[in-house]
N, C-alpha and C. Protein backbone atom coordinates (compact mmCIF):
# COMPACT_ATOMS: atom_id res chain seq x y z
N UNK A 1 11.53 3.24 -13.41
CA UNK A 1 11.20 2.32 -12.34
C UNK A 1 9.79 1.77 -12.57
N UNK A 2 9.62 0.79 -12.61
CA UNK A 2 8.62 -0.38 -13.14
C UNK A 2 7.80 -1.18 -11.19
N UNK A 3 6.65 -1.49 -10.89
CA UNK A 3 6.19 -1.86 -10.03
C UNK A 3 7.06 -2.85 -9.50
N UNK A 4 7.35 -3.81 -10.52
CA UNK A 4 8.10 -4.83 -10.16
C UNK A 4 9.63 -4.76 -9.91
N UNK A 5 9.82 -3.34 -9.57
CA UNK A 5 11.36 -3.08 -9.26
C UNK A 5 10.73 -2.81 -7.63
N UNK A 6 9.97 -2.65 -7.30
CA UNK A 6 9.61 -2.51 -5.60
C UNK A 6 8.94 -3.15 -4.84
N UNK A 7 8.49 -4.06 -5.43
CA UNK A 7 7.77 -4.99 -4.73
C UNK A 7 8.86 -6.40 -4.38
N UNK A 8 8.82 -6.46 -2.94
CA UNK A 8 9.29 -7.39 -2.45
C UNK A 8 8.47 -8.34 -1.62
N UNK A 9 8.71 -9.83 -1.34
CA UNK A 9 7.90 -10.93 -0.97
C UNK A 9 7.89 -10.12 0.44
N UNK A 10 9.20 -9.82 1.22
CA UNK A 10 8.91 -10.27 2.56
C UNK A 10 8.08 -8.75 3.13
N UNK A 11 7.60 -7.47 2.06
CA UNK A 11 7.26 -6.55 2.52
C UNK A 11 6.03 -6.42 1.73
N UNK A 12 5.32 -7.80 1.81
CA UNK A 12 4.26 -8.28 1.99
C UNK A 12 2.78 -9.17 2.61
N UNK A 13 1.97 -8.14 3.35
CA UNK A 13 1.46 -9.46 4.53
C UNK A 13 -0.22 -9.22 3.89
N UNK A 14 -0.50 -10.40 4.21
CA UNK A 14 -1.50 -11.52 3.83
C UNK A 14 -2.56 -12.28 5.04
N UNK A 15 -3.45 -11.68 4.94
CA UNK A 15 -4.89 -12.08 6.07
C UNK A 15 -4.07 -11.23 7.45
N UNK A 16 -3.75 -10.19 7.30
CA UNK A 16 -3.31 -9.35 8.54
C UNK A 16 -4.47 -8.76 9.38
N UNK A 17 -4.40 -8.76 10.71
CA UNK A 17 -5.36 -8.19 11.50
C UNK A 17 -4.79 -7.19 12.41
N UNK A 18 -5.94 -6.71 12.21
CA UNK A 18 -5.72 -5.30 13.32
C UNK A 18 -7.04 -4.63 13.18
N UNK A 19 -7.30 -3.34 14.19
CA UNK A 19 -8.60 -2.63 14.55
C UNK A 19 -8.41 -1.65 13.89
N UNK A 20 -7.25 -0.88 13.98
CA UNK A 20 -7.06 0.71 13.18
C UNK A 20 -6.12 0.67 12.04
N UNK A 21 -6.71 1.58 11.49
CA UNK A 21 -5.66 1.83 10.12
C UNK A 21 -3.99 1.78 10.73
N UNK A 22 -4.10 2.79 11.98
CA UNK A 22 -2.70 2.87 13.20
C UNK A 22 -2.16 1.51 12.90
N UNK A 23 -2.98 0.36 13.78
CA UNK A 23 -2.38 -1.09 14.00
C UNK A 23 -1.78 -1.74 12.81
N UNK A 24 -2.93 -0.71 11.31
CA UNK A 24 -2.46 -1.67 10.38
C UNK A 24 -0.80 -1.65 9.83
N UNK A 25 -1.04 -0.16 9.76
CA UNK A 25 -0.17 0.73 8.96
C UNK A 25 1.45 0.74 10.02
N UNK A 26 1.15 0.35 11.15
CA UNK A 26 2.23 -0.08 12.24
C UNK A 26 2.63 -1.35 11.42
N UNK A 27 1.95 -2.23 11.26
CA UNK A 27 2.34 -3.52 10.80
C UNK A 27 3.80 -3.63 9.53
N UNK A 28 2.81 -3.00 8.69
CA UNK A 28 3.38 -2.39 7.50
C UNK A 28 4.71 -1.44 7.79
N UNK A 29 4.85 -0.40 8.70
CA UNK A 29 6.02 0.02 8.79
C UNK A 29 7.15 -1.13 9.07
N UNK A 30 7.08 -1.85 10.31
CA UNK A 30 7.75 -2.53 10.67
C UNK A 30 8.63 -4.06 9.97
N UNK A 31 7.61 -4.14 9.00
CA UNK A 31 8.31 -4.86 7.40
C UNK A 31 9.26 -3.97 7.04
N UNK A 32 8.69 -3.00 6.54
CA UNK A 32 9.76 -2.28 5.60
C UNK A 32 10.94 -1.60 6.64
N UNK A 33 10.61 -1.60 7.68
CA UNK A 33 12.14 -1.15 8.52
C UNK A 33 12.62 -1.82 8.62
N UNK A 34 12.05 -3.49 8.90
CA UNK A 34 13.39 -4.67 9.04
C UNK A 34 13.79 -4.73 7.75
N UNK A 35 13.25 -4.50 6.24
CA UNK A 35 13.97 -5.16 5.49
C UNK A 35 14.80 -3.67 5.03
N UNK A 36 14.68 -2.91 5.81
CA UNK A 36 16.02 -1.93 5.58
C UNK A 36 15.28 -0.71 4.48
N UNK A 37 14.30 -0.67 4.29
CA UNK A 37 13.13 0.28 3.22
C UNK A 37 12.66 1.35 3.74
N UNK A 38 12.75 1.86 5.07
CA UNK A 38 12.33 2.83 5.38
C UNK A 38 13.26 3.71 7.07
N UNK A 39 13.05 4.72 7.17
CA UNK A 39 13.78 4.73 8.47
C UNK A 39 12.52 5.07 9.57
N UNK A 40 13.42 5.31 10.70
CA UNK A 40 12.20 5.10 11.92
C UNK A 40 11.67 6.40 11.87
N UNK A 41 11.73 7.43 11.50
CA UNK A 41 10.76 8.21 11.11
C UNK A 41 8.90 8.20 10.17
N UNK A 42 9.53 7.28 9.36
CA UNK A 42 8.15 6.49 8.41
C UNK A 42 7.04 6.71 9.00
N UNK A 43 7.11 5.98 10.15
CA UNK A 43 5.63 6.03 10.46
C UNK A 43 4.42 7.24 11.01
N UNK A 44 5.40 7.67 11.54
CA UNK A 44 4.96 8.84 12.39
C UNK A 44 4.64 9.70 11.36
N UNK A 45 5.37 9.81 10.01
CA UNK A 45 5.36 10.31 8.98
C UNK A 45 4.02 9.95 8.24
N UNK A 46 3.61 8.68 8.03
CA UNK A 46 2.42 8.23 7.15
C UNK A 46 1.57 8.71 8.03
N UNK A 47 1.01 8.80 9.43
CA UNK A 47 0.09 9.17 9.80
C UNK A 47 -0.45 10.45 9.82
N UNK A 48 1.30 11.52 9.81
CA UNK A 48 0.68 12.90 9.92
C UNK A 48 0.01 13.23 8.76
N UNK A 49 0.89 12.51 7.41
CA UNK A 49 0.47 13.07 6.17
C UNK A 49 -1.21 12.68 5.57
N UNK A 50 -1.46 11.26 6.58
CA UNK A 50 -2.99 10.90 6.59
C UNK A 50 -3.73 11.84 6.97
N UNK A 51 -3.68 12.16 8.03
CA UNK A 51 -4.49 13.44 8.47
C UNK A 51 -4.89 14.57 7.51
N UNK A 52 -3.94 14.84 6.91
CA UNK A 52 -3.77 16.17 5.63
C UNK A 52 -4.08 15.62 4.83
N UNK A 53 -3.84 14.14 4.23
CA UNK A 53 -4.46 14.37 2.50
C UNK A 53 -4.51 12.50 2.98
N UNK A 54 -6.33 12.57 2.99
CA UNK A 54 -6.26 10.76 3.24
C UNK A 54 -6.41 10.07 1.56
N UNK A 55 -6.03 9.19 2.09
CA UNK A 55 -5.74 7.98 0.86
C UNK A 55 -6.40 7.48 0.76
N UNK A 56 -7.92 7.41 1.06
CA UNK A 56 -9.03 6.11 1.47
C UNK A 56 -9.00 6.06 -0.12
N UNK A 57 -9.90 5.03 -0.59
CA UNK A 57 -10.41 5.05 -2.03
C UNK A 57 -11.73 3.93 -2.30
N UNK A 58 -13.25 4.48 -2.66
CA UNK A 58 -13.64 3.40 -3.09
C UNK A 58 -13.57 2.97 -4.29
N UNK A 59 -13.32 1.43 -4.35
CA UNK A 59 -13.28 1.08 -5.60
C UNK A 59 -14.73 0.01 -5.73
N UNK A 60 -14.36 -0.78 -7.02
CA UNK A 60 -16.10 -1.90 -7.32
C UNK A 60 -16.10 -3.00 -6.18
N UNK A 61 -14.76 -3.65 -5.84
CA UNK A 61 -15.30 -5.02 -5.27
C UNK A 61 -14.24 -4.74 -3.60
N UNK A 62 -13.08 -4.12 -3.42
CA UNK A 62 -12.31 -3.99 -2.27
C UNK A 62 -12.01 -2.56 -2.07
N UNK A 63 -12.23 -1.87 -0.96
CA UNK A 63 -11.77 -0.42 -1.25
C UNK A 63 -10.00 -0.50 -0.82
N UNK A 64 -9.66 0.12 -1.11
CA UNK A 64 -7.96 0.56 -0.53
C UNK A 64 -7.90 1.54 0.05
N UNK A 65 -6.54 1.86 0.14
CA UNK A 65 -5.34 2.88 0.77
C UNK A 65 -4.25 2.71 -0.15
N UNK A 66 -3.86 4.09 -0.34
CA UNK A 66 -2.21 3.96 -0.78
C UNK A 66 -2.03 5.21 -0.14
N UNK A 67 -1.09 5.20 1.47
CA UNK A 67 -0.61 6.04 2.18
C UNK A 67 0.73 6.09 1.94
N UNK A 68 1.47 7.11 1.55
CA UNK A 68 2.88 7.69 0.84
C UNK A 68 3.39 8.77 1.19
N UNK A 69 5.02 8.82 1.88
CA UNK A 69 5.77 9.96 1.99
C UNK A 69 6.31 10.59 1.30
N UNK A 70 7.06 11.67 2.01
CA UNK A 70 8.05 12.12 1.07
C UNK A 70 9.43 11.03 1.13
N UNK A 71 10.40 11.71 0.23
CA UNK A 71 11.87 10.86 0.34
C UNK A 71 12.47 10.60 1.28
N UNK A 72 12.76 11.63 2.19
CA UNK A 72 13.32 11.86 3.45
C UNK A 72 12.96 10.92 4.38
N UNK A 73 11.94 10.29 4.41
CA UNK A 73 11.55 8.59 5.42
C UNK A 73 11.81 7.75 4.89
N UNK A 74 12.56 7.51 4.09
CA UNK A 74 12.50 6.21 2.96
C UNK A 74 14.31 5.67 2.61
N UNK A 75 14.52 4.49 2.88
CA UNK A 75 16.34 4.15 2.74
C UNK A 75 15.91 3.74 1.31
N UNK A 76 14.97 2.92 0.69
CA UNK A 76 15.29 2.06 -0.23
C UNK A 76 14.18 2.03 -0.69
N UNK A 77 13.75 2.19 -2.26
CA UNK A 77 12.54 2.27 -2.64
C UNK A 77 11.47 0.95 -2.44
N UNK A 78 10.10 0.93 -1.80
CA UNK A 78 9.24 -0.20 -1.89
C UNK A 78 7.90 -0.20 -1.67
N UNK A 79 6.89 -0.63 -1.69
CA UNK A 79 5.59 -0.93 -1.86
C UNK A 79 5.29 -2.38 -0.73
N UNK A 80 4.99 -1.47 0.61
CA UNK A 80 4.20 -2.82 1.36
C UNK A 80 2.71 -2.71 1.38
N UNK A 81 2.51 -3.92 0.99
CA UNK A 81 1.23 -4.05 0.62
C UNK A 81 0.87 -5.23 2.15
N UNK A 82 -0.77 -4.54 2.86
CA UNK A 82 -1.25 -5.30 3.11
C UNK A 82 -2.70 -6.12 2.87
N UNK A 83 -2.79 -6.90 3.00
CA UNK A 83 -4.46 -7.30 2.40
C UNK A 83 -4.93 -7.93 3.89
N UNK A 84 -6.21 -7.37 4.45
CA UNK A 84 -6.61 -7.19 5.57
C UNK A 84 -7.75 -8.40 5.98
N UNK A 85 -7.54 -9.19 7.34
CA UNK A 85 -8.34 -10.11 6.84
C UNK A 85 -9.97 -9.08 7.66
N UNK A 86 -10.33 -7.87 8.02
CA UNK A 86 -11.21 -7.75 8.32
C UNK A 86 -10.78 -5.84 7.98
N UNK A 87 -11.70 -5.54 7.32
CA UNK A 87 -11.68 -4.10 6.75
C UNK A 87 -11.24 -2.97 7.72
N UNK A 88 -10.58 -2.08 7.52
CA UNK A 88 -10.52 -1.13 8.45
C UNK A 88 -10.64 0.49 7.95
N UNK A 89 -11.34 1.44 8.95
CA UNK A 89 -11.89 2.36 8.44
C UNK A 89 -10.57 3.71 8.55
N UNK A 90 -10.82 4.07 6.51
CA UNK A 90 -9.98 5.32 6.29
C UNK A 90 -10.37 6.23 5.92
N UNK A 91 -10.17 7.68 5.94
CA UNK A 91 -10.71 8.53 5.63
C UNK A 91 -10.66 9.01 3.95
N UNK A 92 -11.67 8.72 3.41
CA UNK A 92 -11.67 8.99 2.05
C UNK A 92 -10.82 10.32 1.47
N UNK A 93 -10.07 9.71 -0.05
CA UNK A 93 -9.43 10.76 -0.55
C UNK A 93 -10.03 11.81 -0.99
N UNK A 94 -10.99 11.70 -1.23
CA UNK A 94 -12.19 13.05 -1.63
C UNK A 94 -12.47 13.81 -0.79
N UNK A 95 -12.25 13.66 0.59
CA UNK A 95 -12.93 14.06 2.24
C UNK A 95 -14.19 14.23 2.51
N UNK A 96 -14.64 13.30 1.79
CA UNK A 96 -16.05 13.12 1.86
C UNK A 96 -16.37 11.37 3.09
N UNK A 97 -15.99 11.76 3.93
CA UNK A 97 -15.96 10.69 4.99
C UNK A 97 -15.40 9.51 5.56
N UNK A 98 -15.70 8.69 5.47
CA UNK A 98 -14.80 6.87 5.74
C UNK A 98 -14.81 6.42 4.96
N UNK A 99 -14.14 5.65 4.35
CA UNK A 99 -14.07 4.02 3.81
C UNK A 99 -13.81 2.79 4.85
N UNK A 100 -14.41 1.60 4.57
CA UNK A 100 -13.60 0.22 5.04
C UNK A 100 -12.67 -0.21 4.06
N UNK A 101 -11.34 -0.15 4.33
CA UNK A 101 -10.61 -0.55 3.58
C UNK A 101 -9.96 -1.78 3.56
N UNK A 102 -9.66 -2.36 2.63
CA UNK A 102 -9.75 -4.02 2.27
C UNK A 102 -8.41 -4.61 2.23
N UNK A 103 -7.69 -3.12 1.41
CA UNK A 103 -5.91 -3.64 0.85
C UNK A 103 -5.25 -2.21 1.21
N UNK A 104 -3.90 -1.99 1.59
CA UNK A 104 -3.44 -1.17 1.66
C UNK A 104 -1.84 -1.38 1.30
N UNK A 105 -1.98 -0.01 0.11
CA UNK A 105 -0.77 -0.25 -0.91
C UNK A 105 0.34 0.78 -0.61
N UNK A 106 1.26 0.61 0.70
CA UNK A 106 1.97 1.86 1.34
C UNK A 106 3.27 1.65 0.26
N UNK A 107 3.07 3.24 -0.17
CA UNK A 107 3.98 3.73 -1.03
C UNK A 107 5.51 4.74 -0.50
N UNK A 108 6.29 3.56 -0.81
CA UNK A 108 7.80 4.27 -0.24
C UNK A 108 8.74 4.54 -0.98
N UNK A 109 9.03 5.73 -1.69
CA UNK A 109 9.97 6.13 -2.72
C UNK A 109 10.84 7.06 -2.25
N UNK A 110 12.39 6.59 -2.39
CA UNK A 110 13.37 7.42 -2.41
C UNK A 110 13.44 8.21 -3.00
N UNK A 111 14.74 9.16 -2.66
CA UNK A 111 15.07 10.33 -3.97
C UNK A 111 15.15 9.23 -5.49
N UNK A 112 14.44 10.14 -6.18
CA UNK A 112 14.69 9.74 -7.63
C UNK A 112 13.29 8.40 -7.89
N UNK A 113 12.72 8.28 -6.90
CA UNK A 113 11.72 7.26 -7.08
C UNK A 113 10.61 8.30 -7.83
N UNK A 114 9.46 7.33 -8.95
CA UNK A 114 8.52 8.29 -9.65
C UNK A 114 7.47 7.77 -8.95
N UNK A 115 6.68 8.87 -8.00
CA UNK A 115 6.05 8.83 -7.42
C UNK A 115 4.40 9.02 -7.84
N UNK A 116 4.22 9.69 -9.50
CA UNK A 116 3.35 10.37 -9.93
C UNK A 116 3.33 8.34 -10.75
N UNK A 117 3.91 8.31 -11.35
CA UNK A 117 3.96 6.96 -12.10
C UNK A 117 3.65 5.83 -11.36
N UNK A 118 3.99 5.91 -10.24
CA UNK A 118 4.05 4.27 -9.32
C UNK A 118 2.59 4.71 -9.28
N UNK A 119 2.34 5.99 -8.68
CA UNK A 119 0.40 6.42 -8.31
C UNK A 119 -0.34 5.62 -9.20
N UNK A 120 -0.08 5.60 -10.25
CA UNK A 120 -0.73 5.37 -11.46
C UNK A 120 -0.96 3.85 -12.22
N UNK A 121 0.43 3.17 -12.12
CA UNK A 121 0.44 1.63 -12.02
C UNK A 121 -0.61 1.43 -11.13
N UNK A 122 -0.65 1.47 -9.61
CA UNK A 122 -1.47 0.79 -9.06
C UNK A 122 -2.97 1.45 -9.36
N UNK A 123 -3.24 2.43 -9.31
CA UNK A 123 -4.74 3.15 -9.93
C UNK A 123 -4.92 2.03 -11.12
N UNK A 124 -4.11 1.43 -11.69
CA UNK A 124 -4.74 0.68 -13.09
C UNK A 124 -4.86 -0.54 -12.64
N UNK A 125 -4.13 -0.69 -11.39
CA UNK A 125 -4.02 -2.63 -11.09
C UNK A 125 -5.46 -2.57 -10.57
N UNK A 126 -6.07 -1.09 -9.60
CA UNK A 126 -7.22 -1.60 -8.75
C UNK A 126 -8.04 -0.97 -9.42
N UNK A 127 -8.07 -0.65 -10.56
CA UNK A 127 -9.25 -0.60 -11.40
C UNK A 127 -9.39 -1.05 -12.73
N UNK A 128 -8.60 -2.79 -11.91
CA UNK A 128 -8.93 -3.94 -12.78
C UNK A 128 -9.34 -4.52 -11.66
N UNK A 129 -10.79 -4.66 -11.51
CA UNK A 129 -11.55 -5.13 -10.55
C UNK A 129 -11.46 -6.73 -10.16
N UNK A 130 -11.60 -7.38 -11.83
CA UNK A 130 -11.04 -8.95 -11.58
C UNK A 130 -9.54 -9.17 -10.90
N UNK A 131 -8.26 -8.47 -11.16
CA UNK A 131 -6.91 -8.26 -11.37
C UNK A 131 -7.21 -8.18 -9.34
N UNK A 132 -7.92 -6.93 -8.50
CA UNK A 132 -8.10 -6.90 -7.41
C UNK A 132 -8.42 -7.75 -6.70
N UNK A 133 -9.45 -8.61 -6.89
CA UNK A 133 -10.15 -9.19 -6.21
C UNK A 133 -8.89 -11.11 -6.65
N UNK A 134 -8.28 -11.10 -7.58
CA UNK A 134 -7.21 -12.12 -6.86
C UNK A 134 -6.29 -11.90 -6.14
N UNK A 135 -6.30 -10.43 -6.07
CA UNK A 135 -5.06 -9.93 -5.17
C UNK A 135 -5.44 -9.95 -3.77
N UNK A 136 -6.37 -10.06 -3.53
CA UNK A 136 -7.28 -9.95 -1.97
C UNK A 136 -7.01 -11.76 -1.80
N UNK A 137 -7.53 -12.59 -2.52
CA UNK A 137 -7.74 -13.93 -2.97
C UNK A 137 -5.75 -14.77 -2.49
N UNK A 138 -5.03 -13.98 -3.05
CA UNK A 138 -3.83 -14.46 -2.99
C UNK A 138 -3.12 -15.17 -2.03
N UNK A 139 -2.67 -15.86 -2.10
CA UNK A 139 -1.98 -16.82 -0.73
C UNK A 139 -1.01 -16.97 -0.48
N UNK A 140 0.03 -15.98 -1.44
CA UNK A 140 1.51 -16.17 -1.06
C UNK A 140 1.87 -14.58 -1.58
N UNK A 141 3.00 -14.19 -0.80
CA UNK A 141 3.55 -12.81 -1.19
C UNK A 141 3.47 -13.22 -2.65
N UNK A 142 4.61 -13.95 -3.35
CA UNK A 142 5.08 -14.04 -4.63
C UNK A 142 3.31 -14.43 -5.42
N UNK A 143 2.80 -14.91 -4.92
CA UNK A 143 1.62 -15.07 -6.03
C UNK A 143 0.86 -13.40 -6.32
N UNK A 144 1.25 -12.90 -5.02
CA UNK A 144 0.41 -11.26 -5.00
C UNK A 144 1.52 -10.30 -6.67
N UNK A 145 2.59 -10.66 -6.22
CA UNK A 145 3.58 -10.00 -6.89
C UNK A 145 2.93 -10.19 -8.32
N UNK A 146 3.38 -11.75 -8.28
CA UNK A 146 2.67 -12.30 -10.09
C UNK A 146 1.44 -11.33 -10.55
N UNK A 147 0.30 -11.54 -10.02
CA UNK A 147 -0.37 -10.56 -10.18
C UNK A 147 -0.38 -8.94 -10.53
N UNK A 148 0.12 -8.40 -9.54
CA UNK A 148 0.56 -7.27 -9.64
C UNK A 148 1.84 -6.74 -11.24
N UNK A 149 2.39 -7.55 -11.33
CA UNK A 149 3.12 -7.33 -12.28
C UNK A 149 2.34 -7.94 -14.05
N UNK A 150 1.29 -8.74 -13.88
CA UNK A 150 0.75 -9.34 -15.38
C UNK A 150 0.60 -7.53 -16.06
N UNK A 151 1.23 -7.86 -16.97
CA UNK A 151 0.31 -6.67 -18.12
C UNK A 151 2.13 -5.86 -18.17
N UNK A 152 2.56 -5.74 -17.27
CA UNK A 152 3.85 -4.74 -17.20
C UNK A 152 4.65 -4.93 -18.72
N UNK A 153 4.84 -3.81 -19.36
CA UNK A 153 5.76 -3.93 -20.58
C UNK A 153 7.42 -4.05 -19.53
């Protein structure tokens, strides 16, 4: 399974607002439940597992999130990505305090989805700092995708 087997246009949002990671990460569930990607458990799910092991991350030019379940919340494998039009604060993966986070890359893998691998695609997309910062820049789901997928064998 390749990035570009999970990334879909419509479970992608672009200059999204909200105050809490909650509002954001609400946003983001509710894509991937209409387009049939997750069940109504998900959410309740991404938050507990935030608590226990946060996803914040700083990076050079946008910090992120990639908040991820287990299988058991998930109908259909996918990646909603949001890009935030005003930062919101996550608790760093190190637990060494907050981040403002810029993009958030919610990771949803079924049984049989590679979860250690997908980790890792995106660790390389956002630490291609130029590669990030058009992804923040982007103006259409499908232009985010393009991006996201340059370099893929």
């Amino acid at each position: 399974m390749k990035l570009s087997d999970i990334l879909f246009p419509e479970c992608i949002l672009l200059d999204v607002e909200g105050d809490t990671k909650e509002a954001v990460l609400q946003q983001l569930y509710e894509v991937l439940y209409q387009n049939n990607k997750v069940k109504e458990t998900f959410y309740d799910a991404i938050l507990a597992r935030e608590k226990n092991y946060p996803t914040g991350l700083e990076v050079e030019s946008y910090n992120v999130a990639i908040p991820h379940v287990t299988p058991e919340h998930v109908t259909n494998s996918a990646i909603g990505i949001a890009v935030l039009r005003h930062p919101v604060a996550f608790e760093r993966m190190d637990g060494d305090g907050e981040v403002q986070v810029n993009v958030i890359f919610n990771i949803a893998l079924s049984e049989g989805g590679k979860q250690i691998e997908t980790l890792q695609e995106i660790i390389a997309v956002i630490s291609d700092d130029a590669k990030l910062q058009r992804i923040v820049k982007a103006t259409t789901p499908e232009e985010l995708i393009a991006i996201m997928k340059e370099g893929e064998s």
